[in-house]
Every structure is written in C-alpha cells, then in structure tokens.
Protein backbone atom coordinates (compact mmCIF):
# COMPACT_ATOMS: atom_id res chain seq x y z
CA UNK A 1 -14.01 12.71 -3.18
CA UNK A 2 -16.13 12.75 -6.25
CA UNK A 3 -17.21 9.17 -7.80
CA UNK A 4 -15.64 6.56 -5.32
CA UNK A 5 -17.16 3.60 -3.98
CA UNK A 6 -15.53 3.51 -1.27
CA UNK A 7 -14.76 7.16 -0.43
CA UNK A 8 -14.07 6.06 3.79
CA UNK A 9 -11.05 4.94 2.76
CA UNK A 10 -9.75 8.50 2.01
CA UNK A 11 -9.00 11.13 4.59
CA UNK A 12 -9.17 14.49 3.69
CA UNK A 13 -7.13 17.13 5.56
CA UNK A 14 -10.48 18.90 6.51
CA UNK A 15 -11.81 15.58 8.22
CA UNK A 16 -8.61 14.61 10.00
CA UNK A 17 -8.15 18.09 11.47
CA UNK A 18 -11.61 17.65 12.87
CA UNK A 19 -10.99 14.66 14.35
CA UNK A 20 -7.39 15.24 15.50
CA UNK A 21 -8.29 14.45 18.96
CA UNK A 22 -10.60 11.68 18.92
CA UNK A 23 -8.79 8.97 21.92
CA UNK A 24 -9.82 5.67 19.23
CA UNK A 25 -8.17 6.97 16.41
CA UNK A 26 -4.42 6.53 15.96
CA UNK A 27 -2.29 9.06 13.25
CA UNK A 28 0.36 6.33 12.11
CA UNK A 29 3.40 8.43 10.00
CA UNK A 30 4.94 5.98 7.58
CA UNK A 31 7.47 8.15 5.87
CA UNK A 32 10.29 5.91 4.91
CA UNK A 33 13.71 6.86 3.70
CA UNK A 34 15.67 4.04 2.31
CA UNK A 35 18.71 4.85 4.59
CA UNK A 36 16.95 4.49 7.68
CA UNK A 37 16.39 8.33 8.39
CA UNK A 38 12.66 8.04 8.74
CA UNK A 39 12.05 7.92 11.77
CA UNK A 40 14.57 11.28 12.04
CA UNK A 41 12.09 13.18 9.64
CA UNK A 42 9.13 12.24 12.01
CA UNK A 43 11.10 13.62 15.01
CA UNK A 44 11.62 16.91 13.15
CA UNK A 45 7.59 17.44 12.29
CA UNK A 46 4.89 15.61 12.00
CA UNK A 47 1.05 15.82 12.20
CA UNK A 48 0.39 16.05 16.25
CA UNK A 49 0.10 13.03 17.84
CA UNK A 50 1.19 10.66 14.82
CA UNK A 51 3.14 7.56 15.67
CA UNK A 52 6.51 6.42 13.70
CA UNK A 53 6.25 3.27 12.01
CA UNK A 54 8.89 1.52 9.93
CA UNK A 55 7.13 -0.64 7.36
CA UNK A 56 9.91 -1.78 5.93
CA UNK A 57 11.24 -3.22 9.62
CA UNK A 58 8.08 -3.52 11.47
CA UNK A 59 5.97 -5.30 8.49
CA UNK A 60 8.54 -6.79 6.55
CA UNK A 61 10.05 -10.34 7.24
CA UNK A 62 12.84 -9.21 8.55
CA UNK A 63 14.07 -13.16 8.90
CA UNK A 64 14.53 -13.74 5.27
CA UNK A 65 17.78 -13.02 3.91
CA UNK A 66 16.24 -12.82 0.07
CA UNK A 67 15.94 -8.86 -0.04
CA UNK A 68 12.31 -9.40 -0.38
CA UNK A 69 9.98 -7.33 1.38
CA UNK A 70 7.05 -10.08 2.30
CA UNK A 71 4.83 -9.05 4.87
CA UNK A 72 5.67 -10.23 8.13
CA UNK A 73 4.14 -13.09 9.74
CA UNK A 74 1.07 -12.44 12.41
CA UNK A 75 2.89 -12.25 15.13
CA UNK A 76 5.73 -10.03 14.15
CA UNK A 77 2.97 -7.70 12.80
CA UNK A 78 0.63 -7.77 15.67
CA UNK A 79 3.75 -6.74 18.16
CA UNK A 80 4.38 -3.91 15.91
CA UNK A 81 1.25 -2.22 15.91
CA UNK A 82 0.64 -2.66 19.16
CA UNK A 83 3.68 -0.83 19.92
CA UNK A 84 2.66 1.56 17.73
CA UNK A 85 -0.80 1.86 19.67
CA UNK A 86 -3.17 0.38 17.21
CA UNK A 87 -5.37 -2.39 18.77
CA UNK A 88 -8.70 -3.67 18.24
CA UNK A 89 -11.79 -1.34 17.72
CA UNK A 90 -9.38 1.42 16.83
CA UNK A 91 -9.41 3.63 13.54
CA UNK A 92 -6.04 4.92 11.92
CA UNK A 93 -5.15 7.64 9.44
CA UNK A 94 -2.14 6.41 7.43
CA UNK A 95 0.46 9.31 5.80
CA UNK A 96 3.66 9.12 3.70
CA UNK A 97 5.30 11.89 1.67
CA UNK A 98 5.81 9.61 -1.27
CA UNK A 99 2.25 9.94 -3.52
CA UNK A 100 0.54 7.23 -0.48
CA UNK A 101 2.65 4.38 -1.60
CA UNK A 102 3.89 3.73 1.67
CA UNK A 103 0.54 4.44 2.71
CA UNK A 104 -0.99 2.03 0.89
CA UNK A 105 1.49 -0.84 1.67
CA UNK A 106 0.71 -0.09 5.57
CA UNK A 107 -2.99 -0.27 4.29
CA UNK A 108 -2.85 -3.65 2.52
CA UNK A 109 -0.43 -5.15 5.50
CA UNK A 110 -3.22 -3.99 7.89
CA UNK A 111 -6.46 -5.43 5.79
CA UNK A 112 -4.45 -8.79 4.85
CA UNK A 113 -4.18 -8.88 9.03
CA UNK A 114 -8.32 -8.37 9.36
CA UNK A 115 -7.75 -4.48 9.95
CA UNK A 116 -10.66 -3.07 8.17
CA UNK A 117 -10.56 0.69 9.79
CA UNK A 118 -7.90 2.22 8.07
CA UNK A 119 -7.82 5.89 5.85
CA UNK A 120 -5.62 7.29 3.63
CA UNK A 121 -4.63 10.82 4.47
CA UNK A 122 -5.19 12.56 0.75
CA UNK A 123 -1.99 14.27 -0.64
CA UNK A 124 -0.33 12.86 2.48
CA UNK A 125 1.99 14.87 5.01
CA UNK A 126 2.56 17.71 1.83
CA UNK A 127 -1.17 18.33 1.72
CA UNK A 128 -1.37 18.59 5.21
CA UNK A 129 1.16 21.51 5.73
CA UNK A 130 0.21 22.58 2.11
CA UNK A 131 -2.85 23.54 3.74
CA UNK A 132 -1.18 25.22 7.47
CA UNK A 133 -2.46 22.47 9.60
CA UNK A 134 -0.01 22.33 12.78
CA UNK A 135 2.63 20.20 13.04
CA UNK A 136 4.52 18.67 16.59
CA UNK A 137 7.80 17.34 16.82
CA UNK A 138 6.53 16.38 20.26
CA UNK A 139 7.50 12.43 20.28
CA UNK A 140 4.30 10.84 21.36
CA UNK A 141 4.58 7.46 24.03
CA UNK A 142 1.53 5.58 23.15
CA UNK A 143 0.08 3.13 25.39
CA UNK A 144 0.55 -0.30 24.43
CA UNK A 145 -2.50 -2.01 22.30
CA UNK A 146 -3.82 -5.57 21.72
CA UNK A 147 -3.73 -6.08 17.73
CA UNK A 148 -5.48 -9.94 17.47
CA UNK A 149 -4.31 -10.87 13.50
CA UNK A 150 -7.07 -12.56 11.54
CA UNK A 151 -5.09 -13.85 8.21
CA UNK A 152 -7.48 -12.93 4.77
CA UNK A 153 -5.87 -15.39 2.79
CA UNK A 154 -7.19 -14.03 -0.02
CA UNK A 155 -5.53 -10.64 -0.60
CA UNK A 156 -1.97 -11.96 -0.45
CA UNK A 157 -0.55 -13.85 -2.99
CA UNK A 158 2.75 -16.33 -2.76
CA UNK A 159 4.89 -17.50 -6.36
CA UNK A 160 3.29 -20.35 -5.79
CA UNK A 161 -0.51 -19.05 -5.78
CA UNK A 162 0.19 -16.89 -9.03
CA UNK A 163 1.72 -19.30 -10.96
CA UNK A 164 -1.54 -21.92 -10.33
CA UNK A 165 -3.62 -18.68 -11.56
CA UNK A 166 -2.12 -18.11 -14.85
CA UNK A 167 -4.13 -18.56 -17.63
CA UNK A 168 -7.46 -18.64 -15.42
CA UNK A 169 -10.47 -16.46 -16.81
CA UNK A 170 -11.39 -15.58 -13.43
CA UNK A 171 -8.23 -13.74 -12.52
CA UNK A 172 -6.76 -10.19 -14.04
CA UNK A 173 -3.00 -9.91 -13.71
CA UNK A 174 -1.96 -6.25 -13.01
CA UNK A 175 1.34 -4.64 -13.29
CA UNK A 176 1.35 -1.80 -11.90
CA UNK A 177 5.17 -0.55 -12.78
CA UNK A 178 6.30 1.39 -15.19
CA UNK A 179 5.96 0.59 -19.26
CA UNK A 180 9.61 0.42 -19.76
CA UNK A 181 9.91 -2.81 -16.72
CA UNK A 182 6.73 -3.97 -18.61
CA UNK A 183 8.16 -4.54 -21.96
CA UNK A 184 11.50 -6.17 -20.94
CA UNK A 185 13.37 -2.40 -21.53
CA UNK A 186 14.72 -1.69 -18.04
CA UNK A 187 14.91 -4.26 -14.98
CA UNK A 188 17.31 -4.97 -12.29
CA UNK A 189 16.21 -9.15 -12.27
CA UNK A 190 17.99 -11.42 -13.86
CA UNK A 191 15.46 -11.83 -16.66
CA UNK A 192 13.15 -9.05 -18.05
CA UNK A 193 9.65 -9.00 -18.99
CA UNK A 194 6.30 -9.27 -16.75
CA UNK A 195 4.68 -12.61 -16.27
CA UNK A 196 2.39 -14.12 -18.70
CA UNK A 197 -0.75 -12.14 -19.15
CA UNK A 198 -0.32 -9.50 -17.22
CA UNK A 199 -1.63 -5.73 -18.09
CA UNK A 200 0.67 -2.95 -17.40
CA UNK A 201 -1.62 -0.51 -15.22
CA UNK A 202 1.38 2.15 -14.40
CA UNK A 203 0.14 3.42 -10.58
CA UNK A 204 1.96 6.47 -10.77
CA UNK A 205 -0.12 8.38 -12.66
CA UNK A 206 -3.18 7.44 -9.91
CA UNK A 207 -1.90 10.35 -7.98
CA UNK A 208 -1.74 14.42 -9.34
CA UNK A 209 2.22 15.16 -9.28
CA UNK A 210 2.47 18.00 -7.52
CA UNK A 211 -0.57 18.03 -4.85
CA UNK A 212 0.34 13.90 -4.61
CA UNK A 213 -3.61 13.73 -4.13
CA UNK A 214 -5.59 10.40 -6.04
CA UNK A 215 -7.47 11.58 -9.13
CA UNK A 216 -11.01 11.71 -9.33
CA UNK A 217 -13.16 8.22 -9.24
CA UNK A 218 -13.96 9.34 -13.22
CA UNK A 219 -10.28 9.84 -13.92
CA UNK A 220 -8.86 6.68 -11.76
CA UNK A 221 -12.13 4.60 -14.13
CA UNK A 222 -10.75 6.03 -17.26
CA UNK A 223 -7.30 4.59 -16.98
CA UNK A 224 -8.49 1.64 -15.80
CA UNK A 225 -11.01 1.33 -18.72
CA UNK A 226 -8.26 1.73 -20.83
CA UNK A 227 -6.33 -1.83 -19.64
CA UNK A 228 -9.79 -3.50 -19.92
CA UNK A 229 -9.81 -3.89 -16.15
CA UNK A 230 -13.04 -5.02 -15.58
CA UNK A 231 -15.47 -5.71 -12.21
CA UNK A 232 -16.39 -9.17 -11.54
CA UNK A 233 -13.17 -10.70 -12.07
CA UNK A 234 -10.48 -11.65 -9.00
CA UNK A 235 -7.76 -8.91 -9.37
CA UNK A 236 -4.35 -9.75 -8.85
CA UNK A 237 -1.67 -6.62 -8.51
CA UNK A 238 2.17 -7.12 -8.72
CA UNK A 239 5.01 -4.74 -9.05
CA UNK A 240 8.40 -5.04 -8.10
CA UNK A 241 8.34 -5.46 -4.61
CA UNK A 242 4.70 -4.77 -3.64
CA UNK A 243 4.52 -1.36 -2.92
CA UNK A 244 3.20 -0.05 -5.97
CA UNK A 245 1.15 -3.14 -6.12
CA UNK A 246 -0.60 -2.00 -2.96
CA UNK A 247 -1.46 1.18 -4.20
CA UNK A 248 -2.49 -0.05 -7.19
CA UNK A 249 -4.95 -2.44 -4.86
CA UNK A 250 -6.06 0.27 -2.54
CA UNK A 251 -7.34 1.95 -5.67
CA UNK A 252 -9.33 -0.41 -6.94
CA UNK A 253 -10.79 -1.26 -3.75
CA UNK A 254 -11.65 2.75 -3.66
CA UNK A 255 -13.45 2.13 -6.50
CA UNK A 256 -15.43 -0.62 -5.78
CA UNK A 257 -13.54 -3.78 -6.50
CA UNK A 258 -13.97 -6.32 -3.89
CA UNK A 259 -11.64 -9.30 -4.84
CA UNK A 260 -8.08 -7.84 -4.87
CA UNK A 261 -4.96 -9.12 -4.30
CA UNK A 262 -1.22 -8.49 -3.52
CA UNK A 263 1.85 -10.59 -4.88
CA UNK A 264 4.45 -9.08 -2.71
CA UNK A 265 7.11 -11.02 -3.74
CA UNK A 266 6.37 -9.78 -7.32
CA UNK A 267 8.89 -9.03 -9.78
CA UNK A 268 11.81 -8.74 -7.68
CA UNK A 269 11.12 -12.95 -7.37
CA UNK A 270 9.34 -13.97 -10.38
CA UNK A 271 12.08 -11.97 -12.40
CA UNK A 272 15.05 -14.26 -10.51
CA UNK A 273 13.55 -17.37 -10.96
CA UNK A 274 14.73 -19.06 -14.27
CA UNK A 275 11.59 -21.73 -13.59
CA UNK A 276 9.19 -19.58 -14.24
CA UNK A 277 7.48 -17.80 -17.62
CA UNK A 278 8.28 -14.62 -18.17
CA UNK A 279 6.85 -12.62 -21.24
CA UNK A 280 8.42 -9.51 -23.10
C-alpha cells in the first residue's frame, strides 16, 4: 500500500484473512446487480461470514419516486446496518466485484453517518478468490446491532449546497465520469454538459483493470496532478448518481485529503433541471 496517507482504509486480502475471525469486525458483501440478483450471488459464495447488504435498497431513499439514489435518511440507515450487524465500536471490511465502487458508496454512506471504522477490501471479492482464500455459501444470521447516526453535514452535498458553491475559490468541483459525459458527447439527462467549473477526474482508471486493485499512492497523485487537484481546498465530487463520486472521494481521502464531499444527486439532477448552469 505504497504512498497513502491513509493506508487503514484499505484491506488487503493478507490482513483480512488474518483477521477473519475477530467477533468486532463485520465482512459486509455489497455486490449489487441491477436486477435485484445480488443478494442470489452472495448466497452462492462469499467470503465466510460476510453479510448481504443492498445499498441501493438499504441506503437509498427508497421514498422518493425521482430515480435518484440519495442516501437514506438516519433512521432508515441506522435500521439497516443494524440488521446487517454493524453497531457501534465495530470495524467492517466492505467488498464489491465492481472495481470498489459499490464499496466506496457503502463507505461514504457509512462516514456521512459518523462511521469512521470502515476498510476497503483491495481488488474486492476477485482478489480474494484470485488469491484461494475460502469462500461459504453458509448464510450467516447476525445478531442485531445498535448503529446511533451522527449526520457530518459536511461530506454530503444537496443541488442546493452546490449551486451556492459555484464560483467559490475555496471549493474544487470534480467529475469523476467519463470524458465523453464531460464534454456534452454522451448523456442520458435532458441537457448535456457538467456544471460550471468542474474538472473531469475520470475514476475508472483509479483501479488496475484486470486485478480491480487501486493504483499506487504515486500513480493515484499523478492523475490527480494532472486536473490541478490540489490540497487545501474543500473538494466536492459528483458523477451521475454518486457512485463514482464516492470512489472518487474515498480516494482522495486515501491520500490525504480531509475536506471531501459527495453530491449524490449529481448529474442525474443537475442535468434535468433547466434552472440550473450547465457547461459543455
């Protein structure tokens, strides 16, 4: 985990498979499948003793009838994870199959809630049976936790709170999808574009392709250089619906960056609303 601030925030398959069986840690399996099968691909394998959760469902708003994915409110996230087992004073390992995008949304949703004791398993569930660790498909019954929510304001970001940032020196808008949604040359919103001076930081290139592991802290500081993303500034991270926006801000917290924050209604609302300034 060469060069990261912040290298706790990784797991390694080496250091989970030593701690596989410590009682205060809790192996959460986020592996989502946009037609609802992920909870199926947990009961077929999955790291022993990991826990199903549906972020999309359990952290989500599921009230709103917008097609947004906004976190869910305190309460409806504090019931979820303490179904899932994860309470106060606990540690979790986080996994996905998808290059720790899920991962990372599960990660943000749990810091913007207080949650500070949360990993990233490296190269996720791949790496993991990449390297023959055993897998269960042993459905574990945790016992039910207390998870108290303490809201940090700061690292979640409504329409609202962006559009009052725009055009302040203190703040570094970050897109973090693809160049093509950037520039205006692919989109599924009603207008194209990215919202006034943003910088495209693609987040898919964060992770090696095949291995799905992050890049070294030189690498991830390279393309990062690149945008002119520099420290001291408040960092504000968008995509389309806040996934890749979460990875994006679990990366530069990796690396040291201690004011980041997630617009989770990002493109997918800013792009729909005719009020609002869009650049191309």
């Amino acid at each position: 985990m060469k060069a990261y601030a912040r290298p706790e925030l990784l797991a390694s398959t080496d250091w989970l498979a030593e701690n596989l069986d410590r009682p205060e840690l809790r192996i959460v399996d986020v592996r989502w499948r946009p037609d609802g099968t992920g909870r199926a691909t947990h009961q077929a394998g999955h790291i022993p003793g990991a826990v199903h959760l549906d972020w999309a469902t359990d952290l989500v708003d599921v009230s709103l009838e917008s097609g947004l994915f906004l976190l869910a409110g305190p309460d409806q996230a504090s019931a979820a994870l303490g179904r899932a087992g994860v309470g106060n004073g606990m540690s979790v390992v986080l996994y996905d199959d998808t290059a720790g995008l899920f991962a990372a949304r599960v990660w943000w949703s749990l810091r913007v809630y207080g949650f500070e004791s949360a990993r990233i398993l490296d190269g996720g569930y791949g790496a993991w049976t990449g390297d023959d660790r055993p897998i269960s498909n042993a459905q574990p019954n945790p016992s039910p936790a207390t998870f108290t929510a303490r809201s940090q304001i700061r690292m979640r970001l409504t329409t609202a709170d962006v559009r009052g940032l725009l055009g302040s020196p203190d703040v570094m808008l970050l897109d973090a999808r693809a160049p093509a949604e950037y520039r205006g040359h692919q989109g599924n919103t009603r207008r194209l574009g990215h919202i006034p001076g943003a910088v495209n930081v693609p987040v898919a290139a964060m992770t090696k392709p095949i291995s799905q592991r992050f890049r070294d802290g030189d690498d991830l500081r390279t393309m990062l250089n690149k945008a002119n993303v520099s420290r001291g500034r408040r960092m504000v991270c968008y995509d389309g619906s806040g996934v890749a926006a979460a990875k994006l801000a679990f990366v530069l917290t990796l690396l040291g960056h201690d004011d980041v924050a997630v617009y989770d209604g990002g493109w997918a609302e800013w792009g729909n609303r005719l009020d609002l300034p869009v650049d191309r």
